[in-house]
N, C-alpha and C. Protein backbone atom coordinates (compact mmCIF):
# COMPACT_ATOMS: atom_id res chain seq x y z
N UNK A 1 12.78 10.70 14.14
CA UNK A 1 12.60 11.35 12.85
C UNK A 1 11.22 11.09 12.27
N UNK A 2 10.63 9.55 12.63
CA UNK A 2 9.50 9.61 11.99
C UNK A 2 9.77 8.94 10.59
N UNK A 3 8.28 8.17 10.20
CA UNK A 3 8.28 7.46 9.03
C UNK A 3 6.58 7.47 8.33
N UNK A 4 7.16 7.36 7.35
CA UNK A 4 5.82 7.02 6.11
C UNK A 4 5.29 5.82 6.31
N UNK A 5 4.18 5.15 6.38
CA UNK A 5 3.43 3.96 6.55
C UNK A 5 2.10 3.42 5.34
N UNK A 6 2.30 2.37 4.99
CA UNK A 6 1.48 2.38 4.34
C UNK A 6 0.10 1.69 5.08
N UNK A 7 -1.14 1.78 4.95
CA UNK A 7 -1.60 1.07 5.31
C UNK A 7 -2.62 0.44 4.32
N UNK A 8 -2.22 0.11 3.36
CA UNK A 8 -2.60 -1.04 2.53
C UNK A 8 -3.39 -2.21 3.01
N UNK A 9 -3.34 -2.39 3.69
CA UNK A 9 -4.16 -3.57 4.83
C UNK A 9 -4.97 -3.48 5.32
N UNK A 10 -5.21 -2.31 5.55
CA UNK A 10 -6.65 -1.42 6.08
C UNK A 10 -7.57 -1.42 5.04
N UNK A 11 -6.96 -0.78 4.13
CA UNK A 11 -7.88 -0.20 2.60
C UNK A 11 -8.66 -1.46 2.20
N UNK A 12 -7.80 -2.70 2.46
CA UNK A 12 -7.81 -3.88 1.49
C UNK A 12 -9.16 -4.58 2.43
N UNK A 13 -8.74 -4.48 3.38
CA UNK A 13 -9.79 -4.78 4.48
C UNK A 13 -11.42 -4.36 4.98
N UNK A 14 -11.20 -3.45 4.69
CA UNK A 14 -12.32 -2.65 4.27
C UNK A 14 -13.30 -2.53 2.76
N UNK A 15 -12.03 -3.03 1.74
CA UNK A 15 -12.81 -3.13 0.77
C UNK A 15 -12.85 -4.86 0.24
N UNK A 16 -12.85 -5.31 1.17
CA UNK A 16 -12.89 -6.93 1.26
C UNK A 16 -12.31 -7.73 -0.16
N UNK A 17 -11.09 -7.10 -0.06
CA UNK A 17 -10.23 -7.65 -1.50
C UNK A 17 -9.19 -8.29 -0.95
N UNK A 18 -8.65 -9.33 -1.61
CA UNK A 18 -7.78 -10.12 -0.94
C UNK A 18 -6.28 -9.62 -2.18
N UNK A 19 -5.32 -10.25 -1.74
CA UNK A 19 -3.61 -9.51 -2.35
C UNK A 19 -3.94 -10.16 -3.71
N UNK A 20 -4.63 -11.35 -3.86
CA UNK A 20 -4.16 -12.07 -5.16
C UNK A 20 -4.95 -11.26 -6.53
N UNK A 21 -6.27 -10.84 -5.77
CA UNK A 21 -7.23 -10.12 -6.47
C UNK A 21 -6.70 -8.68 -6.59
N UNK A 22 -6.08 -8.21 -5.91
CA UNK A 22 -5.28 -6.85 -6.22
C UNK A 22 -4.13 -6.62 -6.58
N UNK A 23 -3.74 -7.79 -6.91
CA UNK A 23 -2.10 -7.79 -7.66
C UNK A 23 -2.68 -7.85 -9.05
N UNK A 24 -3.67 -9.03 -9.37
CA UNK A 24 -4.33 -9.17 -10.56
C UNK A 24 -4.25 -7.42 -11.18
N UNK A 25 -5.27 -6.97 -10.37
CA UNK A 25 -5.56 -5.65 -10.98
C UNK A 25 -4.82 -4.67 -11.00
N UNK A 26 -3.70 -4.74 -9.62
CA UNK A 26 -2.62 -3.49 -10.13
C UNK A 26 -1.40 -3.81 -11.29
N UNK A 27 -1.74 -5.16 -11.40
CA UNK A 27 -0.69 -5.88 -12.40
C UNK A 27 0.82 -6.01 -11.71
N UNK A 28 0.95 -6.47 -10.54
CA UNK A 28 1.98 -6.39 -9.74
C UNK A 28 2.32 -8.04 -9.74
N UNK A 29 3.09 -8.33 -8.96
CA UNK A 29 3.49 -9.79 -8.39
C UNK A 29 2.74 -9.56 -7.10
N UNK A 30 2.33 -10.60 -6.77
CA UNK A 30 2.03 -11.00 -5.60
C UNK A 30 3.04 -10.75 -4.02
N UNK A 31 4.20 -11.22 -4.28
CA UNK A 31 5.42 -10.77 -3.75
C UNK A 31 5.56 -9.58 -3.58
N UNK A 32 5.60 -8.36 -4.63
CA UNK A 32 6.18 -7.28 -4.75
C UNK A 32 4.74 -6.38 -3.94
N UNK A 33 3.55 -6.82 -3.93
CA UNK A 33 2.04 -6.49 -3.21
C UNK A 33 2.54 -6.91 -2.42
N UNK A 34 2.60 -7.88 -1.44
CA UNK A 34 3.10 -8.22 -0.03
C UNK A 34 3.82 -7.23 0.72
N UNK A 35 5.06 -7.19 0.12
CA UNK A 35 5.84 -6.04 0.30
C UNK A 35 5.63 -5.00 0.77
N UNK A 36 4.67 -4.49 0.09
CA UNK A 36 3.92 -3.19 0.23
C UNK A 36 3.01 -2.78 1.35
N UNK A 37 2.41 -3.97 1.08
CA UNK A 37 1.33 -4.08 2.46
C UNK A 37 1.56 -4.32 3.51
N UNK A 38 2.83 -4.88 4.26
CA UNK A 38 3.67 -5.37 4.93
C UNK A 38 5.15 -4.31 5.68
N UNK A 39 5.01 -2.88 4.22
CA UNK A 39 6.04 -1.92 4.78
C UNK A 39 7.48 -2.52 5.20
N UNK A 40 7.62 -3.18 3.97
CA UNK A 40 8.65 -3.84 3.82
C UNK A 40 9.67 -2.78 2.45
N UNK A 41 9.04 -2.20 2.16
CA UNK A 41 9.74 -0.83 1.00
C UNK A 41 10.14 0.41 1.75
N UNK A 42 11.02 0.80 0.85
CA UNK A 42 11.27 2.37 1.17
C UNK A 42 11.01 3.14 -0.46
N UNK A 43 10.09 2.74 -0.69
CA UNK A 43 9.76 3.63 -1.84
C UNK A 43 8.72 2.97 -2.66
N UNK A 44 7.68 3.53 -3.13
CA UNK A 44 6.93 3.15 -4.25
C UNK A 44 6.18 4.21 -5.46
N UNK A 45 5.83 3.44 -6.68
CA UNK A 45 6.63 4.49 -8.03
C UNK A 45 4.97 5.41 -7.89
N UNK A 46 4.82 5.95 -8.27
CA UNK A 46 3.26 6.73 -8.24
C UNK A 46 2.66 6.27 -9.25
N UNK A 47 3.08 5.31 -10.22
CA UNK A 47 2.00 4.55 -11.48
C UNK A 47 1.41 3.21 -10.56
N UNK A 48 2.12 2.96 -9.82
CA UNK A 48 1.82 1.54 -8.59
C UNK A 48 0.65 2.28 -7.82
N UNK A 49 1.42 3.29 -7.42
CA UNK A 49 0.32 3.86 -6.05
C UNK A 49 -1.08 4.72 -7.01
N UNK A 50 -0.65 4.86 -8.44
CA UNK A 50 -2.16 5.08 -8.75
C UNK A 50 -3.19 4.16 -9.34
N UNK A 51 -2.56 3.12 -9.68
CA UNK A 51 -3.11 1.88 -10.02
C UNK A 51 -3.71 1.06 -8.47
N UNK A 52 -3.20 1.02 -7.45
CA UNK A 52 -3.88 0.50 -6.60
C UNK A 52 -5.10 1.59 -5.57
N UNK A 53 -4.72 2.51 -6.06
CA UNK A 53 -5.90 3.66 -5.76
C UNK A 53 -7.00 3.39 -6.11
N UNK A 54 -6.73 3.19 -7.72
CA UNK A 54 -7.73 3.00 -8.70
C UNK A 54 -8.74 1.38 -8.41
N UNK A 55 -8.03 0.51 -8.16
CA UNK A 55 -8.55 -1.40 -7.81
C UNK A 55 -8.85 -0.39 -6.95
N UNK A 56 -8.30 0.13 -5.68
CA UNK A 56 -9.69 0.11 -4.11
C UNK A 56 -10.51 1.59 -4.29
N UNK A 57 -10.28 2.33 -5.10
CA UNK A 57 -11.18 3.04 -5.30
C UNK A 57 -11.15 4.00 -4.20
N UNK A 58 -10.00 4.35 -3.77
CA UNK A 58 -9.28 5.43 -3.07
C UNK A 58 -8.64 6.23 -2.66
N UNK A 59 -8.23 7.09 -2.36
CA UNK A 59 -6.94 8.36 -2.74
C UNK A 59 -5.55 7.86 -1.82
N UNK A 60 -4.94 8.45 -2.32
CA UNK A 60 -3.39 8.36 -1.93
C UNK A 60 -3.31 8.26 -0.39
N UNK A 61 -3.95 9.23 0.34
CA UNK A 61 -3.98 9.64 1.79
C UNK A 61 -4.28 8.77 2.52
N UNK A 62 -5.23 7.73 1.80
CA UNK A 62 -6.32 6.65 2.59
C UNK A 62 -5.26 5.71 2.59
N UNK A 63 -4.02 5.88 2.26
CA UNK A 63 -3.12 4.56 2.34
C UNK A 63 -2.03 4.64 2.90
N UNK A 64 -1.36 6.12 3.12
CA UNK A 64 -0.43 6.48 3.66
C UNK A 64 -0.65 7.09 4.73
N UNK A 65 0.17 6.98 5.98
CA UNK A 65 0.59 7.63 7.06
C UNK A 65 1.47 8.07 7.59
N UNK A 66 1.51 9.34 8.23
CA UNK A 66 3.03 9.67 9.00
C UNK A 66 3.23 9.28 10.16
N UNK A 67 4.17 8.36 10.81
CA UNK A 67 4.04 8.32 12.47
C UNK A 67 5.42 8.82 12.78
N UNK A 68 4.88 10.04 13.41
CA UNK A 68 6.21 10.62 13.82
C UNK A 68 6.89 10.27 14.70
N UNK A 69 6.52 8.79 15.78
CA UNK A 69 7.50 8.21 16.55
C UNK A 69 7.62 7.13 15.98
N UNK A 70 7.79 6.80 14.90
CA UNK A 70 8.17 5.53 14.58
C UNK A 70 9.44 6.00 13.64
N UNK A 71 10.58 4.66 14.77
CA UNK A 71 12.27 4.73 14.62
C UNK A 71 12.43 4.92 13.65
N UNK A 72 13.67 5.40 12.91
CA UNK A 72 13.82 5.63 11.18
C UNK A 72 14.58 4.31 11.30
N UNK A 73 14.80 3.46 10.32
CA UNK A 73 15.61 2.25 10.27
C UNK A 73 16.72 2.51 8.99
């Protein structure tokens, strides 16, 4: 079926920000950022995903992926 991916880890990596410094700024927990970056969710709210757009200074697309062989769980 295929799945949504975030790749949060990439973005973060590239923009040489570490989780503690981007939880700061998306105003998240640290935990609940892990999560995320880790694709440990099945859902996130679009005030989250535009707030961490906003800290890396990049669009929605640059963080999400489709892999259409990856198992649905």
């Amino acid at each position: 079926m295929g799945k949504i991916l975030l790749e949060l880890d990439v973005m973060m990596a590239r923009r040489h920000m570490s989780l503690n410094d981007l939880a700061d700024k998306v105003g998240i927990t640290n935990v609940n950022l892990s999560k995320i970056k880790n694709n440990k969710v099945n859902a996130i709210r679009f005030g989250t995903l535009a707030n961490i757009c906003k800290a890396l200074d990049c669009q929605p697309g640059d963080l999400l992926k489709y892999d259409p062989e990856a198992p649905d769980e």
